[in-house]
C-alpha atoms as a PDB file:
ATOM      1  CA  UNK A   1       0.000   0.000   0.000  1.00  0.00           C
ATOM      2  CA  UNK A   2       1.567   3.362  -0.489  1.00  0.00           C
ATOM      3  CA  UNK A   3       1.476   6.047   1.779  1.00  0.00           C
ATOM      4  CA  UNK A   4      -1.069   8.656   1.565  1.00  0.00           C
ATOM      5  CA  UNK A   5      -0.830  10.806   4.729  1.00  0.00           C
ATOM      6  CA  UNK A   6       0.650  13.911   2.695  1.00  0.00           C
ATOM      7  CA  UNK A   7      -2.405  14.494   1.274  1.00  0.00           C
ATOM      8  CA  UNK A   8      -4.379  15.319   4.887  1.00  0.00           C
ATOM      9  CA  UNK A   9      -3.633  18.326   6.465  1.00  0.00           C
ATOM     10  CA  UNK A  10      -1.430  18.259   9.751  1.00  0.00           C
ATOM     11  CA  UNK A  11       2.105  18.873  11.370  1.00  0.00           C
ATOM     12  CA  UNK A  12       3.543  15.023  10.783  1.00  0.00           C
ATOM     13  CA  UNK A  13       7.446  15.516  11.444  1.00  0.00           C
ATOM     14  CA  UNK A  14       8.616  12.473  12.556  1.00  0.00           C
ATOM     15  CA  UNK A  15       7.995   9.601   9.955  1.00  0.00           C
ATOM     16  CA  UNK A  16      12.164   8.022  10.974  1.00  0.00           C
ATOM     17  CA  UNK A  17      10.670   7.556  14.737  1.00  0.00           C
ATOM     18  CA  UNK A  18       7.199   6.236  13.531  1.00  0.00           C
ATOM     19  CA  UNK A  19       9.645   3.917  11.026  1.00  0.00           C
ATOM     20  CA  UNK A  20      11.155   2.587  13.823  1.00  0.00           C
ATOM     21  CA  UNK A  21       8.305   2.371  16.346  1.00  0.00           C
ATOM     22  CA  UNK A  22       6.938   0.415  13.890  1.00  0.00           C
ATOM     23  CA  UNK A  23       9.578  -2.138  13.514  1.00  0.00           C
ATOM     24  CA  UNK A  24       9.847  -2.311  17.276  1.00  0.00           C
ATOM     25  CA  UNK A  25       5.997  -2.792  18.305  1.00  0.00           C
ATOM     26  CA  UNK A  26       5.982  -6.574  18.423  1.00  0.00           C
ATOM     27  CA  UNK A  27       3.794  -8.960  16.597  1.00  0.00           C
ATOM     28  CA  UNK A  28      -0.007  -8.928  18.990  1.00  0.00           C
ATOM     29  CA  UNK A  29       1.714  -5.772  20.860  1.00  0.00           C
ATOM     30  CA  UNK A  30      -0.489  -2.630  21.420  1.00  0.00           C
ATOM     31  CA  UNK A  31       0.706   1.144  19.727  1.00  0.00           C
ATOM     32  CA  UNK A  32      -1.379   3.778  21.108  1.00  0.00           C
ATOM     33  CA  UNK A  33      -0.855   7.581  19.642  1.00  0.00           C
ATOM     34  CA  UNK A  34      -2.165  10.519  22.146  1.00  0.00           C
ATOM     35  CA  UNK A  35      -4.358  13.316  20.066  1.00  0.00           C
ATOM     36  CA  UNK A  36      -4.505  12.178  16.398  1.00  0.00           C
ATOM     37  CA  UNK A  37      -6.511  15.446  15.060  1.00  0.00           C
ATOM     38  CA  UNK A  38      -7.234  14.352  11.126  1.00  0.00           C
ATOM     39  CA  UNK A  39      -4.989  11.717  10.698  1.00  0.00           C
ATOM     40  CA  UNK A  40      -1.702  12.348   9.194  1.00  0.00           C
ATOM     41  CA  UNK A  41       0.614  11.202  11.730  1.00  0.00           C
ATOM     42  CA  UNK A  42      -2.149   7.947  12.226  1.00  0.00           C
ATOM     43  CA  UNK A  43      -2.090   7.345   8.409  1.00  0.00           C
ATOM     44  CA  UNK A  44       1.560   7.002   8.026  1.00  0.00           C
ATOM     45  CA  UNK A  45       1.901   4.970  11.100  1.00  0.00           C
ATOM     46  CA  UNK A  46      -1.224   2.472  10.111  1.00  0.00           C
ATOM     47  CA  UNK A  47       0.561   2.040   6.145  1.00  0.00           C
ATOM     48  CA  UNK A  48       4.002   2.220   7.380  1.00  0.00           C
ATOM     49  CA  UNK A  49       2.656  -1.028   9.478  1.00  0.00           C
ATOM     50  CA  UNK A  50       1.002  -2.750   6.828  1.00  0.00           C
ATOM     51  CA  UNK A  51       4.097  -1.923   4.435  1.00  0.00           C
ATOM     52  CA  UNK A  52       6.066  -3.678   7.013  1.00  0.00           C
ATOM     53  CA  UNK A  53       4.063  -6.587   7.424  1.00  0.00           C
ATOM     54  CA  UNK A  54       3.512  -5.669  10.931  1.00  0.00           C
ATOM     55  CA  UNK A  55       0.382  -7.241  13.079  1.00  0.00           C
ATOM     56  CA  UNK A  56      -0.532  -4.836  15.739  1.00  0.00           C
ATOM     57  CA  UNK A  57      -3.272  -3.279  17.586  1.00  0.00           C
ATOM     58  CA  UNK A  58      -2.943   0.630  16.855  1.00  0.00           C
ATOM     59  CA  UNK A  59      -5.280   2.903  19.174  1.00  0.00           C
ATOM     60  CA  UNK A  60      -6.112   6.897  18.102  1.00  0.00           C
ATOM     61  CA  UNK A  61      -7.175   8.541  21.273  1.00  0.00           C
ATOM     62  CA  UNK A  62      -8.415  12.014  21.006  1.00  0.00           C
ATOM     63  CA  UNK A  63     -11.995  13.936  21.651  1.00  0.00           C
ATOM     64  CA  UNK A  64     -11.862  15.115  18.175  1.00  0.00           C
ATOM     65  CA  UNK A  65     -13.133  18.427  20.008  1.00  0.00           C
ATOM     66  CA  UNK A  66      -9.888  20.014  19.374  1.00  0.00           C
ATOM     67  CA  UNK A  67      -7.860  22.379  21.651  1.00  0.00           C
ATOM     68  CA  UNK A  68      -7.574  26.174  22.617  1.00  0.00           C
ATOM     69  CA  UNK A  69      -4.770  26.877  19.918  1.00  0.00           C
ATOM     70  CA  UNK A  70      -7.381  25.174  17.635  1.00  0.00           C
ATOM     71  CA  UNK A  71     -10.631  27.383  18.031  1.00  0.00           C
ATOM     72  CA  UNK A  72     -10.847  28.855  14.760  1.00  0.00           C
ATOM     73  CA  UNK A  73     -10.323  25.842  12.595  1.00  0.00           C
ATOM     74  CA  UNK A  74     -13.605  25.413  10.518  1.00  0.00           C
ATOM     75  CA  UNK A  75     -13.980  21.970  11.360  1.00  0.00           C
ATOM     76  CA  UNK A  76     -13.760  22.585  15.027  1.00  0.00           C
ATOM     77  CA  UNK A  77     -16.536  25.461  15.272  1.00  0.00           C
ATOM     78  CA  UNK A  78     -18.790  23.116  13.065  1.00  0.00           C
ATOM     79  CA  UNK A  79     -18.423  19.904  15.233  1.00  0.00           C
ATOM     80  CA  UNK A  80     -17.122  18.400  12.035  1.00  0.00           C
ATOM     81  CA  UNK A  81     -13.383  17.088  12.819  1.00  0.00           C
ATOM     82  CA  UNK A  82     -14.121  13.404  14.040  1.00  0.00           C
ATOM     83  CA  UNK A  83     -16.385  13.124  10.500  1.00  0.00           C
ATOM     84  CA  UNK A  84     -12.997  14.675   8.629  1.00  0.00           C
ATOM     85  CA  UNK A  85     -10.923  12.317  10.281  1.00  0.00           C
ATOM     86  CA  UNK A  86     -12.886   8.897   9.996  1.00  0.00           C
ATOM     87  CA  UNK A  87     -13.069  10.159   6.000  1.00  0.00           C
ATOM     88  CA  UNK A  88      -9.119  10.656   5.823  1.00  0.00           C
ATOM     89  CA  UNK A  89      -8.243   7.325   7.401  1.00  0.00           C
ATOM     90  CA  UNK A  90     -11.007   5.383   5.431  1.00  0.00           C
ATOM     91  CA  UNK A  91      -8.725   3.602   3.554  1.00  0.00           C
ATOM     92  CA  UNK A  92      -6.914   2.307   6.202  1.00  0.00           C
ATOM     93  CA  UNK A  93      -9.983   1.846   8.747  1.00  0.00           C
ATOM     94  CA  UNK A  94     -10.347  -1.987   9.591  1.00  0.00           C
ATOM     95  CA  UNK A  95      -6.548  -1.642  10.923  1.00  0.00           C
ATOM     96  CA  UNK A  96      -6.998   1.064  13.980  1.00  0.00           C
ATOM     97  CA  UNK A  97      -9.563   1.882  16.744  1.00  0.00           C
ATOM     98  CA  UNK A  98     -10.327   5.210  17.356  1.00  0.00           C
ATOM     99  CA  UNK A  99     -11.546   5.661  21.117  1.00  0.00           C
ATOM    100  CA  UNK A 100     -12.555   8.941  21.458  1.00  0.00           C
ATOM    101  CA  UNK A 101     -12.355  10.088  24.877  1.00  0.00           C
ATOM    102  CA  UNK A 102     -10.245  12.857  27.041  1.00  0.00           C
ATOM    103  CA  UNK A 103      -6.406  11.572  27.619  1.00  0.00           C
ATOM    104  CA  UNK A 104      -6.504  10.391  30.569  1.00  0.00           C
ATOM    105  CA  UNK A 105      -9.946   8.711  30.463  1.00  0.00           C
ATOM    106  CA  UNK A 106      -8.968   6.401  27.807  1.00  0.00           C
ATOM    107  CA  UNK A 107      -5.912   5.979  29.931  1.00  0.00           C
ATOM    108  CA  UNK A 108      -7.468   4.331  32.271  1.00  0.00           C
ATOM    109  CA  UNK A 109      -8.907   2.276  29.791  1.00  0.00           C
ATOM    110  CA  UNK A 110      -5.815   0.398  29.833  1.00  0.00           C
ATOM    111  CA  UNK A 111      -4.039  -1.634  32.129  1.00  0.00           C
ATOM    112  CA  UNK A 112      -0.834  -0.991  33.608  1.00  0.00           C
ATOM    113  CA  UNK A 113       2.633  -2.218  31.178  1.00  0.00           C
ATOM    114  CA  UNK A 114       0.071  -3.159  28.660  1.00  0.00           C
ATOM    115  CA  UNK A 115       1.110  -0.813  25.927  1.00  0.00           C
ATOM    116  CA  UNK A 116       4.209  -1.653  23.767  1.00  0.00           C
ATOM    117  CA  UNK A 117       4.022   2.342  22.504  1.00  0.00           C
ATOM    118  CA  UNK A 118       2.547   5.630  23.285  1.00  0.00           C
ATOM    119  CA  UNK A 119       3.216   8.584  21.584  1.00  0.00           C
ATOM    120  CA  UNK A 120       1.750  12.194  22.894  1.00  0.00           C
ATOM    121  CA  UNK A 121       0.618  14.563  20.861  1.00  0.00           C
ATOM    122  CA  UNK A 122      -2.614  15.911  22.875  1.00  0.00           C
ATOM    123  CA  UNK A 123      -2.805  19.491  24.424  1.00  0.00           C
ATOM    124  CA  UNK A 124       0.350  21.599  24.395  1.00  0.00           C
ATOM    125  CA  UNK A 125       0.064  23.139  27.761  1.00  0.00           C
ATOM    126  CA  UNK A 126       2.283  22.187  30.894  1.00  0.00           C
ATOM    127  CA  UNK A 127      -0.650  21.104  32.955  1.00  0.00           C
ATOM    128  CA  UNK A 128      -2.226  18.982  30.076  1.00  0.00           C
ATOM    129  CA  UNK A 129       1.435  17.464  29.263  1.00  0.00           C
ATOM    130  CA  UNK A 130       2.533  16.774  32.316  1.00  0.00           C
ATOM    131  CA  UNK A 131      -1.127  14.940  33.979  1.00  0.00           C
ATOM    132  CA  UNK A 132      -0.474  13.200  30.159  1.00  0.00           C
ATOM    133  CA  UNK A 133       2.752  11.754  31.244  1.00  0.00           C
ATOM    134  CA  UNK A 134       1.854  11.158  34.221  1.00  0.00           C
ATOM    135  CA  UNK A 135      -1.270   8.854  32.996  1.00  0.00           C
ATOM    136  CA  UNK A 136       0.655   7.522  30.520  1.00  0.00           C
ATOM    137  CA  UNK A 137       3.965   6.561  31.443  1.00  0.00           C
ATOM    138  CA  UNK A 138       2.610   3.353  34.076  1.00  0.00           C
ATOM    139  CA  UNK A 139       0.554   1.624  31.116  1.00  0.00           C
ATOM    140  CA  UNK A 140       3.753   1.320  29.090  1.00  0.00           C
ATOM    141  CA  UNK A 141       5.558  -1.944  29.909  1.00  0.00           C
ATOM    142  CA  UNK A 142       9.269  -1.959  30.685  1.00  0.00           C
ATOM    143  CA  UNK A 143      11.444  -1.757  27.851  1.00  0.00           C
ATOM    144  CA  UNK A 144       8.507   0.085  25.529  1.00  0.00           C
ATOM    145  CA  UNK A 145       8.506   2.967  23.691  1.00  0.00           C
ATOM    146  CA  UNK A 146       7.293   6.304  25.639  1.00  0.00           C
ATOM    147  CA  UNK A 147       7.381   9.160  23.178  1.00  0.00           C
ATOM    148  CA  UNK A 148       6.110  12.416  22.292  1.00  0.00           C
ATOM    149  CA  UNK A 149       5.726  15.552  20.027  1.00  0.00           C
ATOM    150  CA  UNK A 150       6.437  19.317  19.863  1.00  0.00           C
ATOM    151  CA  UNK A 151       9.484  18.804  21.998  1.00  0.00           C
ATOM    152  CA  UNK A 152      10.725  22.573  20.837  1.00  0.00           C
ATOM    153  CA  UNK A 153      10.656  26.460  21.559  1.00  0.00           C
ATOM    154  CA  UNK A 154       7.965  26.960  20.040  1.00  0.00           C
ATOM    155  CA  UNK A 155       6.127  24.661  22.588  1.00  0.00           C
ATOM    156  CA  UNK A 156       7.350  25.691  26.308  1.00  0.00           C
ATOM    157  CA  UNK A 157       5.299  23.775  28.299  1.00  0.00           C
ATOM    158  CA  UNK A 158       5.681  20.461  26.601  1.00  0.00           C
ATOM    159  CA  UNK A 159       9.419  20.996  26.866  1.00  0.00           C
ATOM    160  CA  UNK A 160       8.873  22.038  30.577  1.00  0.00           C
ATOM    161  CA  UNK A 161       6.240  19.035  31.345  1.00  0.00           C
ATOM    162  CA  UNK A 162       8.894  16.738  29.511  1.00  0.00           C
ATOM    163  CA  UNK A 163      11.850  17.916  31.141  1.00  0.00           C
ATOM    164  CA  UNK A 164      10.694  17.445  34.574  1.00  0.00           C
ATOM    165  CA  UNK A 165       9.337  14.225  34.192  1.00  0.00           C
ATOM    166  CA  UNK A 166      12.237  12.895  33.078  1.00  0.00           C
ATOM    167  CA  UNK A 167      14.157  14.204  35.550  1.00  0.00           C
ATOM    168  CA  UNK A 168      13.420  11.275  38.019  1.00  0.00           C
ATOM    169  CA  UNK A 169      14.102   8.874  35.114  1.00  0.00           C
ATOM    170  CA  UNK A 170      17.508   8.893  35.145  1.00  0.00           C
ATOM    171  CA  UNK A 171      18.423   7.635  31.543  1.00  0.00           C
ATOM    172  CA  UNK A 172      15.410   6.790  30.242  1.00  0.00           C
ATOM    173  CA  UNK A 173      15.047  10.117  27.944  1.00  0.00           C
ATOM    174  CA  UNK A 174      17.099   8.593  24.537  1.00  0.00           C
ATOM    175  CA  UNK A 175      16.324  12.157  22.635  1.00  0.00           C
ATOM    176  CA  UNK A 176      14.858  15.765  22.531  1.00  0.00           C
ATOM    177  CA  UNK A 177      14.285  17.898  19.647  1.00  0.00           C
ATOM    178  CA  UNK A 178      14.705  15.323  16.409  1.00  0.00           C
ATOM    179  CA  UNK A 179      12.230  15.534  14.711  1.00  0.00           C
ATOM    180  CA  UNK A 180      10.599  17.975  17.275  1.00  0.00           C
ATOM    181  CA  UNK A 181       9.654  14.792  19.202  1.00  0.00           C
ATOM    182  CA  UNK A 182      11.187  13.350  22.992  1.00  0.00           C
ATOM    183  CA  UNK A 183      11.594   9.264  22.639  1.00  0.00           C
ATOM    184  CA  UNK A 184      12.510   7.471  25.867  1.00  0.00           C
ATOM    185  CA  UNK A 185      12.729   3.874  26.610  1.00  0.00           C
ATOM    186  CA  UNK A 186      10.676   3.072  30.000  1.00  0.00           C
ATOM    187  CA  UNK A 187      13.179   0.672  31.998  1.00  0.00           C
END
């Protein structure tokens, strides 16, 4: 199947990490990715596993209700952007699940070192991030993949939310900034 996510609107910068998130999310293992908006980043991830001949569960949580930096988008004053996205990923549908519920309700969906992979990419500010990481973080099992987005200047509190977090988890942040995402390894 080749790749379509260029064609839906977003801010996808990190298909090398999604590469290798996908090579490293074993066989029956559980990817979830944290505020999917239309699709892009979930499209590339969802063909890059099927390209791959990868067999795993892939979860899009989001509220499709958007957030404050958001307010103006058409498709957010019109109630429209969980129709938009369904329609973008539509050719790729039978191989995700799209719960759509607030962060860290559908984190408590899941059970604790459950989840082979999260990636966040929800609400940008401190607060938001860092209750994120904090709901996040304990359903990953040891050894997964604990990852995120907007790791840059132009995003202060997700640097500050990330930065503290990992501050007692001594060597468990790999990288910040590369492709604007953080990627640790949960030990």
């Amino acid at each position: 199947m080749e790749h379509f996510f260029e064609s839906i609107e977003g801010w996808f910068t990190f298909p090398r990490l999604y590469t290798m998130l996908v090579q490293q999310t074993p066989a029956g293992g559980t990817f979830v990715e944290v505020g999917s908006w239309k699709g892009q980043s979930l499209a590339f991830l969802t063909v890059e596993a099927i390209r791959q001949r990868r067999d795993f569960r892939i979860v899009a949580v989001d509220t499709w209700q958007g957030s404050s930096e958001h307010a103006s988008v058409d498709s957010i004053r019109q109630g429209t952007l969980f129709e938009e996205f369904t329609a973008n990923l539509s050719p790729v549908a039978d191989r995700f699940t799209a719960l759509r519920l607030p962060s860290l309700e559908a984190a408590a969906t899941f059970a604790d070192g459950s989840l082979d992979a999260v990636f966040i990419d929800a609400a940008h500010e401190f607060a938001a991030v860092a209750a994120d990481l904090e709901a996040w973080y304990p359903k990953v099992k040891r050894g997964g993949w604990f990852c995120g987005h907007d790791y840059s200047s132009a995003w202060p509190g997700v640097v500050r939310a990330v930065d503290r977090f990992f501050t007692r988890r001594s060597g468990e942040l790999l990288s910040r900034g590369d492709e604007f995402c953080w990627v640790s390894r949960r030990a």
